[in-house]
PDB file of N, CA and C in Angstrom:
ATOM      1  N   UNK A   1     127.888  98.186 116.168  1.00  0.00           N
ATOM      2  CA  UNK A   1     128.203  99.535 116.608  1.00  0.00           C
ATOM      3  C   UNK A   1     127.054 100.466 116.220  1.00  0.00           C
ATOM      4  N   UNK A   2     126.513 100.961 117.000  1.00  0.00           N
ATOM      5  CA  UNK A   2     125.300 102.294 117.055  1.00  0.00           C
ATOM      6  C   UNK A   2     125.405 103.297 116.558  1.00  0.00           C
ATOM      7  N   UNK A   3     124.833 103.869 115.526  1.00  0.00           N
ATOM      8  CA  UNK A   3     125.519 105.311 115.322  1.00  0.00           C
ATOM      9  C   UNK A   3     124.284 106.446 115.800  1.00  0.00           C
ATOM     10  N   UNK A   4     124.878 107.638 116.598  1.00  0.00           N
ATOM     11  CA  UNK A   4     123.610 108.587 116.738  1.00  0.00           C
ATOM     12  C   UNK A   4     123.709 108.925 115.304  1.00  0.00           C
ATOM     13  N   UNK A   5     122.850 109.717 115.252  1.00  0.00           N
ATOM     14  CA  UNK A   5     122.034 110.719 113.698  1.00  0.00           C
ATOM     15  C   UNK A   5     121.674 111.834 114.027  1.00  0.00           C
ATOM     16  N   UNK A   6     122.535 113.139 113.909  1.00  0.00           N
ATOM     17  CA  UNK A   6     121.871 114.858 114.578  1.00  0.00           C
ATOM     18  C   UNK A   6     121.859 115.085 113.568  1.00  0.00           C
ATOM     19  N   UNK A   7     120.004 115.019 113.599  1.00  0.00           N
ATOM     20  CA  UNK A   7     118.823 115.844 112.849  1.00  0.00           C
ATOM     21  C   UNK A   7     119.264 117.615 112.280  1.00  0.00           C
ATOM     22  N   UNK A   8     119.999 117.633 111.249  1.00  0.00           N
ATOM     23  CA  UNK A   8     120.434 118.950 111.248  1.00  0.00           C
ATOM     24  C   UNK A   8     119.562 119.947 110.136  1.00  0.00           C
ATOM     25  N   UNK A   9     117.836 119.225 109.798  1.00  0.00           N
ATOM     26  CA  UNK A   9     117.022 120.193 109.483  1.00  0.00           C
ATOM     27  C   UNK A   9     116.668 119.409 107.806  1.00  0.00           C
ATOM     28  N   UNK A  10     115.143 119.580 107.565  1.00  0.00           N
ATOM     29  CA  UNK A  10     114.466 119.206 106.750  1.00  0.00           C
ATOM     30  C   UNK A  10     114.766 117.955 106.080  1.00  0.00           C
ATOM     31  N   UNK A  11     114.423 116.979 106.824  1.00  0.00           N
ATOM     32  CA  UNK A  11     114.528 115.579 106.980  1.00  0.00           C
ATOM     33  C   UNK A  11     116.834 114.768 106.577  1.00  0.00           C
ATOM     34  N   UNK A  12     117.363 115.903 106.814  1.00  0.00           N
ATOM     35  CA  UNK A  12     118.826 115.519 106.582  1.00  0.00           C
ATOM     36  C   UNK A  12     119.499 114.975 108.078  1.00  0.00           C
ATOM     37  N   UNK A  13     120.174 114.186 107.897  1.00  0.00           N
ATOM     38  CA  UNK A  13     121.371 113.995 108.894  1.00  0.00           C
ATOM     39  C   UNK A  13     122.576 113.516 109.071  1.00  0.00           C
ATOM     40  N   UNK A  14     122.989 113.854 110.112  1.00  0.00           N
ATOM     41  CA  UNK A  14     125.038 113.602 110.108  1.00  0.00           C
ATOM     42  C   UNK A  14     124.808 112.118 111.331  1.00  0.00           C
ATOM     43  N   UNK A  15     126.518 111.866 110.941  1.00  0.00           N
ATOM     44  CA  UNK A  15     126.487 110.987 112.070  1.00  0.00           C
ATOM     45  C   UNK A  15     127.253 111.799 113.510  1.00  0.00           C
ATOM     46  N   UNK A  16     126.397 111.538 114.288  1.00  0.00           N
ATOM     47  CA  UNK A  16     126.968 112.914 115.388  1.00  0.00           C
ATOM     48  C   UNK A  16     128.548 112.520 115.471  1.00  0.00           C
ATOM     49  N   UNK A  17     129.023 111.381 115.731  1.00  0.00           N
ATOM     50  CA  UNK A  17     130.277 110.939 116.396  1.00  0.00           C
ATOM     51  C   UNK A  17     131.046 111.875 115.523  1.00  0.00           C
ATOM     52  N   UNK A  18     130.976 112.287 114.277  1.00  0.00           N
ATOM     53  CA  UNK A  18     131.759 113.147 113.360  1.00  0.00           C
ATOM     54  C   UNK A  18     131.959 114.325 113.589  1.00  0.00           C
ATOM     55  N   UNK A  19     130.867 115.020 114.024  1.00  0.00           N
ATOM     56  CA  UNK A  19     131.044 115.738 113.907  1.00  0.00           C
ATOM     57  C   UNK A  19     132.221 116.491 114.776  1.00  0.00           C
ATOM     58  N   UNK A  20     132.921 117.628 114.349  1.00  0.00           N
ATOM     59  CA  UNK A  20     133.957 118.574 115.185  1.00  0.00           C
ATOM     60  C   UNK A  20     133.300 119.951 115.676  1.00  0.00           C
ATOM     61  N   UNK A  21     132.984 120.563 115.031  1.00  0.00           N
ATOM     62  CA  UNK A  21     132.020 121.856 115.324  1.00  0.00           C
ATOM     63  C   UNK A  21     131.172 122.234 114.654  1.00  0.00           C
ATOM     64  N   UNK A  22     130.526 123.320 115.242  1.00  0.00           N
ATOM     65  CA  UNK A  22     128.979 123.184 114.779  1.00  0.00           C
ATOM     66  C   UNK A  22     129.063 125.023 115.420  1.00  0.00           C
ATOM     67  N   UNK A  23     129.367 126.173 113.943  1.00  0.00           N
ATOM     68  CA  UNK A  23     129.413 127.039 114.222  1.00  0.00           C
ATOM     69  C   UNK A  23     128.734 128.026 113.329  1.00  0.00           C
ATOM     70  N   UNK A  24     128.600 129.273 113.577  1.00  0.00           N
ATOM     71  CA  UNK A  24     127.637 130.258 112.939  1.00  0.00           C
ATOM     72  C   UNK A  24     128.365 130.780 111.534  1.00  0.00           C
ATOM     73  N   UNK A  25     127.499 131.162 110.555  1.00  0.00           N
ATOM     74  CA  UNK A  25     128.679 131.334 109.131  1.00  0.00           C
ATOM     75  C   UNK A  25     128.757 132.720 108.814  1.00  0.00           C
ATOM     76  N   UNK A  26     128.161 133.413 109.915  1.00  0.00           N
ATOM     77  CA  UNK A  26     128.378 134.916 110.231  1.00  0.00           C
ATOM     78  C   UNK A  26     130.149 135.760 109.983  1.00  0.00           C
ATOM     79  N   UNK A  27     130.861 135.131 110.257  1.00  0.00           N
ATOM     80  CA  UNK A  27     132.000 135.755 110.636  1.00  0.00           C
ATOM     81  C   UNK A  27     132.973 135.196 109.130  1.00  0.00           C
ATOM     82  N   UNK A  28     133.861 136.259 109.077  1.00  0.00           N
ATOM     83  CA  UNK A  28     134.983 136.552 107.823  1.00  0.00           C
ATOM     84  C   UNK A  28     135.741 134.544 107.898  1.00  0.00           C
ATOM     85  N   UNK A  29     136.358 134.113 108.755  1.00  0.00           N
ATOM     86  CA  UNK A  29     137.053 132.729 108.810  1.00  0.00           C
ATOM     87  C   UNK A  29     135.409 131.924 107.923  1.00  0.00           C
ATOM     88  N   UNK A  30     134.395 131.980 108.252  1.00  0.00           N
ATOM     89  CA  UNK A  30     133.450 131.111 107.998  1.00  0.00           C
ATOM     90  C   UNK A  30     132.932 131.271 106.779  1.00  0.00           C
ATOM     91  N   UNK A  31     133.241 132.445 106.575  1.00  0.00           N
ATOM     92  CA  UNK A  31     132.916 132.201 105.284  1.00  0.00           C
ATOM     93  C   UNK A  31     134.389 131.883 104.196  1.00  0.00           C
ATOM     94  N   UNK A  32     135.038 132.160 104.849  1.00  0.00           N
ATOM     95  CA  UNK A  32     137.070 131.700 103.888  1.00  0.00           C
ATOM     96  C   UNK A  32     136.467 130.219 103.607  1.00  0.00           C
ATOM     97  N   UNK A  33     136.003 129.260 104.983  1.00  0.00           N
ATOM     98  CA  UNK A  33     136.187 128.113 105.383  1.00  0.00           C
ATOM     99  C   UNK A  33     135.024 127.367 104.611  1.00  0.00           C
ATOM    100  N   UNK A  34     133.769 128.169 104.214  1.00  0.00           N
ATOM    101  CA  UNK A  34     133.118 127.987 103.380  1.00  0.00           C
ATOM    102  C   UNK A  34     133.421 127.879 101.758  1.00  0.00           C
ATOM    103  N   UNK A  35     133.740 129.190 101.483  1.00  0.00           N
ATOM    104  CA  UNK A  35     134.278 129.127 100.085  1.00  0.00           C
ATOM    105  C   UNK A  35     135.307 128.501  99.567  1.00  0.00           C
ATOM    106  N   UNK A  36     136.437 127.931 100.830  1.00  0.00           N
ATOM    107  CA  UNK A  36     137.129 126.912 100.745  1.00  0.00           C
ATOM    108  C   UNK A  36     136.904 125.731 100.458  1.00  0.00           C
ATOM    109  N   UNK A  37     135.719 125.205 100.966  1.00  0.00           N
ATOM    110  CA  UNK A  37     135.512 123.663 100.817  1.00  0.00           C
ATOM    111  C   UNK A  37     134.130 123.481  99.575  1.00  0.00           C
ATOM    112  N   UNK A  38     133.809 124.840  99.215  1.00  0.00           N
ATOM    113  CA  UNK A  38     133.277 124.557  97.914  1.00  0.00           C
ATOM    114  C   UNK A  38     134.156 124.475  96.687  1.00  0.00           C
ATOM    115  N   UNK A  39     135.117 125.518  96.888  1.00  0.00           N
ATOM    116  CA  UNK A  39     136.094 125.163  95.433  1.00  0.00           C
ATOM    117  C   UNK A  39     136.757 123.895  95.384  1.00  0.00           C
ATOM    118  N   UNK A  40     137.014 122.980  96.851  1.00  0.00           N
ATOM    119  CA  UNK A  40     137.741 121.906  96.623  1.00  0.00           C
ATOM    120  C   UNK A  40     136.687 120.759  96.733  1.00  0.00           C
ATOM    121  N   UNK A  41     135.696 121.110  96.741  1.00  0.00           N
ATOM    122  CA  UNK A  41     134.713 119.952  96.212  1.00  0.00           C
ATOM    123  C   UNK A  41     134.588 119.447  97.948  1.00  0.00           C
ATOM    124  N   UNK A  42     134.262 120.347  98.877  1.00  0.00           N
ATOM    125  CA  UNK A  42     133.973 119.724 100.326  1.00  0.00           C
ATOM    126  C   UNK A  42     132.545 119.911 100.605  1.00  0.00           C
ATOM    127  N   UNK A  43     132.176 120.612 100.328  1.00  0.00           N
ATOM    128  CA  UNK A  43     130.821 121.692 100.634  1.00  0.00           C
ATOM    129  C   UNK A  43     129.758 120.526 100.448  1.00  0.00           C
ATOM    130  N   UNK A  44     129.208 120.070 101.696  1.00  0.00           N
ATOM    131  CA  UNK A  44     127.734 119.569 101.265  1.00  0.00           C
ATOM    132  C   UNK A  44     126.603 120.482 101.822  1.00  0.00           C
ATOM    133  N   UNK A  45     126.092 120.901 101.062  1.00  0.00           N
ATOM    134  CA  UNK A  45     124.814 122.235 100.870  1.00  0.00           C
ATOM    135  C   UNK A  45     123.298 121.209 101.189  1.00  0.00           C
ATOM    136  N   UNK A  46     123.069 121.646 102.539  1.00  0.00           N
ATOM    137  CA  UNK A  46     121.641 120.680 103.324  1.00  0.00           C
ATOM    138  C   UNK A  46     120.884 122.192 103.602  1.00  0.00           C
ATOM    139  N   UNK A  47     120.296 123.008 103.006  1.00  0.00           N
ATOM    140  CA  UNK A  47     119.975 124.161 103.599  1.00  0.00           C
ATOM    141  C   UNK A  47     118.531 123.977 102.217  1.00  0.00           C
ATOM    142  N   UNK A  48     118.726 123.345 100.989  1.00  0.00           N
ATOM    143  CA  UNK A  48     117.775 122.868 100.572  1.00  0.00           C
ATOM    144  C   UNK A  48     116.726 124.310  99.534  1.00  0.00           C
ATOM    145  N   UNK A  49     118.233 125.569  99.657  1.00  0.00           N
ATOM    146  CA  UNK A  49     117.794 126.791  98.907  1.00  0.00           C
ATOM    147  C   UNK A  49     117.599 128.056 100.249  1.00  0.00           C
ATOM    148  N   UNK A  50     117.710 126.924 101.518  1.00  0.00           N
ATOM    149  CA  UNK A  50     117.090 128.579 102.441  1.00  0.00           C
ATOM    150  C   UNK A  50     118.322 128.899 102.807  1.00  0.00           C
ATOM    151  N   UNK A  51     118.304 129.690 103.313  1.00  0.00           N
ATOM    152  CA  UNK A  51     119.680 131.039 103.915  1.00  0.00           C
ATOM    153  C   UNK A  51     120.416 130.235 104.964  1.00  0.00           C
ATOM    154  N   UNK A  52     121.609 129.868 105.070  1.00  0.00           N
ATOM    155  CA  UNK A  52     122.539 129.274 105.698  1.00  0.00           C
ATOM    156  C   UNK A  52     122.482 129.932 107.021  1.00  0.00           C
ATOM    157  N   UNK A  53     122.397 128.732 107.628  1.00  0.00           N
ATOM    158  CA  UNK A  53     122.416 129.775 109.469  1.00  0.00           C
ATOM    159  C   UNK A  53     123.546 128.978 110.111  1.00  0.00           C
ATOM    160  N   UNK A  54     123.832 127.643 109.503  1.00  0.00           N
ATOM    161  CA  UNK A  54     125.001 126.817 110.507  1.00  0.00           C
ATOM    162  C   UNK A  54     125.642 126.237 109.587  1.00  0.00           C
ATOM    163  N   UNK A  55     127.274 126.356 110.063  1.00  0.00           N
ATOM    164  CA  UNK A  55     128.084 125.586 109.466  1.00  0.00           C
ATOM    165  C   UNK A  55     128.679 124.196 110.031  1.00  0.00           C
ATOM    166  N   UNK A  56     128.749 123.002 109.870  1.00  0.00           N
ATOM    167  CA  UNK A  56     128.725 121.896 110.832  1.00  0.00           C
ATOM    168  C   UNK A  56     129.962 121.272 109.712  1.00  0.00           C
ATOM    169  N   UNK A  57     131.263 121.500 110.553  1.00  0.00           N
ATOM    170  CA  UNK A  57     132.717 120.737 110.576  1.00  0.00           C
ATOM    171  C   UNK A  57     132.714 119.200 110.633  1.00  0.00           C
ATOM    172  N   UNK A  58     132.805 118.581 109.896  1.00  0.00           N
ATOM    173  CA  UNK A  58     132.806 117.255 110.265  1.00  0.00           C
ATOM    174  C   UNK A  58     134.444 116.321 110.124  1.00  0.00           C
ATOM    175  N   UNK A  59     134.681 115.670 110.844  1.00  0.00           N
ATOM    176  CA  UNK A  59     135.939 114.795 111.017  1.00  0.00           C
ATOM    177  C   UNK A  59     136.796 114.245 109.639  1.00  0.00           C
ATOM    178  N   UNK A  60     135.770 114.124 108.343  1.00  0.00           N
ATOM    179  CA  UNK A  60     136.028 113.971 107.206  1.00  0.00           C
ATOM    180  C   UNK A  60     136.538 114.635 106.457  1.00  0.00           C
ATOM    181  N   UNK A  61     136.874 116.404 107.123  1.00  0.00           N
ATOM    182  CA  UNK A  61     137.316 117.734 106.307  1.00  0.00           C
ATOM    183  C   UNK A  61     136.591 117.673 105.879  1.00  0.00           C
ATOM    184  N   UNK A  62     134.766 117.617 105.706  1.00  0.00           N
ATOM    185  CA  UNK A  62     133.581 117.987 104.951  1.00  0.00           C
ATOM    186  C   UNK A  62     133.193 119.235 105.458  1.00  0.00           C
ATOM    187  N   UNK A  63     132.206 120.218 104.756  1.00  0.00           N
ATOM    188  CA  UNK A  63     131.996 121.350 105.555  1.00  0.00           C
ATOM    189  C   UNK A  63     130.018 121.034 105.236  1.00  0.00           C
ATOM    190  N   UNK A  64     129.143 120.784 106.051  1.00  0.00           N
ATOM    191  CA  UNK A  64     127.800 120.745 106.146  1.00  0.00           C
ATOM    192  C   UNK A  64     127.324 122.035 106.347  1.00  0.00           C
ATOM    193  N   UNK A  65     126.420 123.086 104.748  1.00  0.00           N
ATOM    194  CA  UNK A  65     125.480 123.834 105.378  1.00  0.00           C
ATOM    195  C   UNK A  65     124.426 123.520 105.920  1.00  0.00           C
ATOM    196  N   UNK A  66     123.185 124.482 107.033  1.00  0.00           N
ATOM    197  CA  UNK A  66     122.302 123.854 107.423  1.00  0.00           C
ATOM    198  C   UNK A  66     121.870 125.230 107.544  1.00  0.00           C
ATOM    199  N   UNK A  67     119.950 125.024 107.201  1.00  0.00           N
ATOM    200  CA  UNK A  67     119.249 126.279 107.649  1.00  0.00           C
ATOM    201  C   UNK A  67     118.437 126.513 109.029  1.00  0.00           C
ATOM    202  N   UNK A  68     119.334 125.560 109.873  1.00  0.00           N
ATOM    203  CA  UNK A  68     118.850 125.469 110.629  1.00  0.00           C
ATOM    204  C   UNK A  68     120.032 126.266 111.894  1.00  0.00           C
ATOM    205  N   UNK A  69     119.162 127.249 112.946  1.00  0.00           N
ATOM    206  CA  UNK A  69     120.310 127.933 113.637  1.00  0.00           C
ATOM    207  C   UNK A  69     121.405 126.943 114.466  1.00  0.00           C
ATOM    208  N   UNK A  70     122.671 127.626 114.453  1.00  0.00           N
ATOM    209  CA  UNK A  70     123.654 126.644 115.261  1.00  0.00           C
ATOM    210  C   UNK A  70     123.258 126.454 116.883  1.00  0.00           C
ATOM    211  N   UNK A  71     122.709 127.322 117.384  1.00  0.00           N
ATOM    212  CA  UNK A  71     122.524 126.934 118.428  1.00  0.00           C
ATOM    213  C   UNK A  71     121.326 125.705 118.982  1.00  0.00           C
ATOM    214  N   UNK A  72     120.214 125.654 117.930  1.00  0.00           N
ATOM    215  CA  UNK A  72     119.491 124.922 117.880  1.00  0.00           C
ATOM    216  C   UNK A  72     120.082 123.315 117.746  1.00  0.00           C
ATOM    217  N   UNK A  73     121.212 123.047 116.913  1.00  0.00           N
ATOM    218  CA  UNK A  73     121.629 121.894 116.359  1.00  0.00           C
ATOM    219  C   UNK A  73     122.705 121.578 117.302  1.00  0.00           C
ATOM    220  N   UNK A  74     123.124 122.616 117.912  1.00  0.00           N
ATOM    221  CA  UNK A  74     124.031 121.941 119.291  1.00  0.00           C
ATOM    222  C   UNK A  74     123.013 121.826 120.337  1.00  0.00           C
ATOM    223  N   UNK A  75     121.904 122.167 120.586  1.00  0.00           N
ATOM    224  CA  UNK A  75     120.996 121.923 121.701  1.00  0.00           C
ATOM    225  C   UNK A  75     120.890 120.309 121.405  1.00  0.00           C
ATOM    226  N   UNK A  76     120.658 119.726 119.837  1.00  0.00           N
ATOM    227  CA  UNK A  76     120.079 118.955 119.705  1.00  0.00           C
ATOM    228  C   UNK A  76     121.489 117.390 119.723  1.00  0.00           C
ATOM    229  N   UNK A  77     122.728 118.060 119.601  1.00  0.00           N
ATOM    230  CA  UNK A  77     124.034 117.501 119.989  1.00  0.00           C
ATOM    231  C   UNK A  77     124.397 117.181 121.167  1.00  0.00           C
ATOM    232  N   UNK A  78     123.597 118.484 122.242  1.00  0.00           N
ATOM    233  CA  UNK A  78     124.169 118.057 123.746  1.00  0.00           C
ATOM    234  C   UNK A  78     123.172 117.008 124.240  1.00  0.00           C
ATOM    235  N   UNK A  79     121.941 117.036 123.726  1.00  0.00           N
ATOM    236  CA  UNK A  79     120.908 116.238 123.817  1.00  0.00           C
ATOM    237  C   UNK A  79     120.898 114.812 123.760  1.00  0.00           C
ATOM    238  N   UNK A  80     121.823 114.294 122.714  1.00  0.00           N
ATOM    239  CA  UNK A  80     122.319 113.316 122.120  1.00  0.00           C
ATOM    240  C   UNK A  80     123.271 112.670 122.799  1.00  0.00           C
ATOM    241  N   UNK A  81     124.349 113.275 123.249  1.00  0.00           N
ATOM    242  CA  UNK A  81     125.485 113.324 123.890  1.00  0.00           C
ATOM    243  C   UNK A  81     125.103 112.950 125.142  1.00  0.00           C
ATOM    244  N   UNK A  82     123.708 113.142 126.272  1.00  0.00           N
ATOM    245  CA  UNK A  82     123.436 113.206 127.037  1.00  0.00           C
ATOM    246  C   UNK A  82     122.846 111.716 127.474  1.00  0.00           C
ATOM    247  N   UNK A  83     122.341 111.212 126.323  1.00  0.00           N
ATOM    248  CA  UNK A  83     121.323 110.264 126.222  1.00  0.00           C
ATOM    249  C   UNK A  83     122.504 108.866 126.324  1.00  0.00           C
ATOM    250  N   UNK A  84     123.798 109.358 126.033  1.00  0.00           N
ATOM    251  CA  UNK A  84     124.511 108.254 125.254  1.00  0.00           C
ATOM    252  C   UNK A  84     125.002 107.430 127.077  1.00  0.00           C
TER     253      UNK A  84
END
Protein backbone atom coordinates (compact mmCIF):
# COMPACT_ATOMS: atom_id res chain seq x y z
CA UNK A 1 0.00 0.00 0.00
CA UNK A 2 1.45 3.57 -1.18
CA UNK A 3 1.27 6.30 0.99
CA UNK A 4 1.28 10.06 -0.51
CA UNK A 5 3.47 12.50 1.85
CA UNK A 6 2.04 16.48 1.76
CA UNK A 7 5.14 18.36 2.10
CA UNK A 8 3.71 20.72 4.79
CA UNK A 9 7.06 22.96 5.05
CA UNK A 10 10.77 22.79 6.13
CA UNK A 11 11.61 19.35 5.30
CA UNK A 12 8.23 17.87 7.54
CA UNK A 13 5.42 15.66 6.37
CA UNK A 14 1.89 14.13 6.86
CA UNK A 15 0.46 11.24 5.30
CA UNK A 16 -2.06 13.00 2.96
CA UNK A 17 -4.76 10.08 3.18
CA UNK A 18 -5.15 11.59 6.91
CA UNK A 19 -5.53 14.29 6.58
CA UNK A 20 -9.35 16.05 7.27
CA UNK A 21 -8.70 19.78 6.88
CA UNK A 22 -6.27 22.02 6.25
CA UNK A 23 -7.42 25.50 7.64
CA UNK A 24 -6.21 29.08 8.56
CA UNK A 25 -5.55 29.64 12.56
CA UNK A 26 -6.81 33.16 12.11
CA UNK A 27 -10.25 32.77 13.52
CA UNK A 28 -11.61 32.46 17.46
CA UNK A 29 -12.76 28.20 16.81
CA UNK A 30 -8.92 27.83 15.63
CA UNK A 31 -7.48 28.96 17.97
CA UNK A 32 -10.14 27.08 20.95
CA UNK A 33 -9.13 24.03 18.60
CA UNK A 34 -5.58 24.85 18.97
CA UNK A 35 -5.28 25.45 22.58
CA UNK A 36 -7.36 22.45 22.86
CA UNK A 37 -5.16 19.91 21.49
CA UNK A 38 -2.15 21.40 23.21
CA UNK A 39 -3.48 20.97 26.75
CA UNK A 40 -4.53 17.39 25.84
CA UNK A 41 -1.27 16.53 24.50
CA UNK A 42 -2.56 16.68 20.52
CA UNK A 43 -0.62 19.58 19.21
CA UNK A 44 2.24 18.61 16.90
CA UNK A 45 4.13 22.07 16.44
CA UNK A 46 6.03 21.72 12.59
CA UNK A 47 6.33 25.56 12.24
CA UNK A 48 9.97 24.97 13.69
CA UNK A 49 9.67 28.62 15.87
CA UNK A 50 8.07 30.65 12.78
CA UNK A 51 4.53 32.16 13.09
CA UNK A 52 1.78 29.61 12.47
CA UNK A 53 -0.06 30.24 9.20
CA UNK A 54 -1.90 26.63 8.90
CA UNK A 55 -3.63 24.42 10.96
CA UNK A 56 -3.81 20.77 9.37
CA UNK A 57 -6.70 18.36 11.16
CA UNK A 58 -5.67 15.03 10.83
CA UNK A 59 -7.96 11.70 11.12
CA UNK A 60 -5.99 10.78 14.35
CA UNK A 61 -7.66 13.89 16.40
CA UNK A 62 -3.97 15.31 15.97
CA UNK A 63 -3.86 19.02 15.35
CA UNK A 64 -0.48 19.84 12.86
CA UNK A 65 0.97 23.50 13.07
CA UNK A 66 2.64 24.62 9.87
CA UNK A 67 4.41 27.92 8.75
CA UNK A 68 3.54 27.38 5.82
CA UNK A 69 0.21 29.31 4.27
CA UNK A 70 -3.01 27.05 4.10
CA UNK A 71 -3.66 27.79 0.87
CA UNK A 72 -0.32 26.87 -0.36
CA UNK A 73 -0.54 23.26 1.37
CA UNK A 74 -3.96 22.60 -0.13
CA UNK A 75 -2.58 23.65 -3.59
CA UNK A 76 -0.04 21.09 -2.79
CA UNK A 77 -3.08 18.43 -1.55
CA UNK A 78 -5.14 19.03 -4.68
CA UNK A 79 -1.96 18.38 -6.52
CA UNK A 80 -1.52 15.11 -4.94
CA UNK A 81 -5.01 14.13 -5.09
CA UNK A 82 -4.77 14.78 -8.78
CA UNK A 83 -1.81 12.67 -9.54
CA UNK A 84 -3.46 9.70 -7.64
Amino acid sequence: MEQNLLNIGFGNSVVAERVIAIVSPNSAPMKRLKDDAKAEKRLIDATHGRRTRSIIVMDSNHIVLSAIQAETISHRYATLKDTE
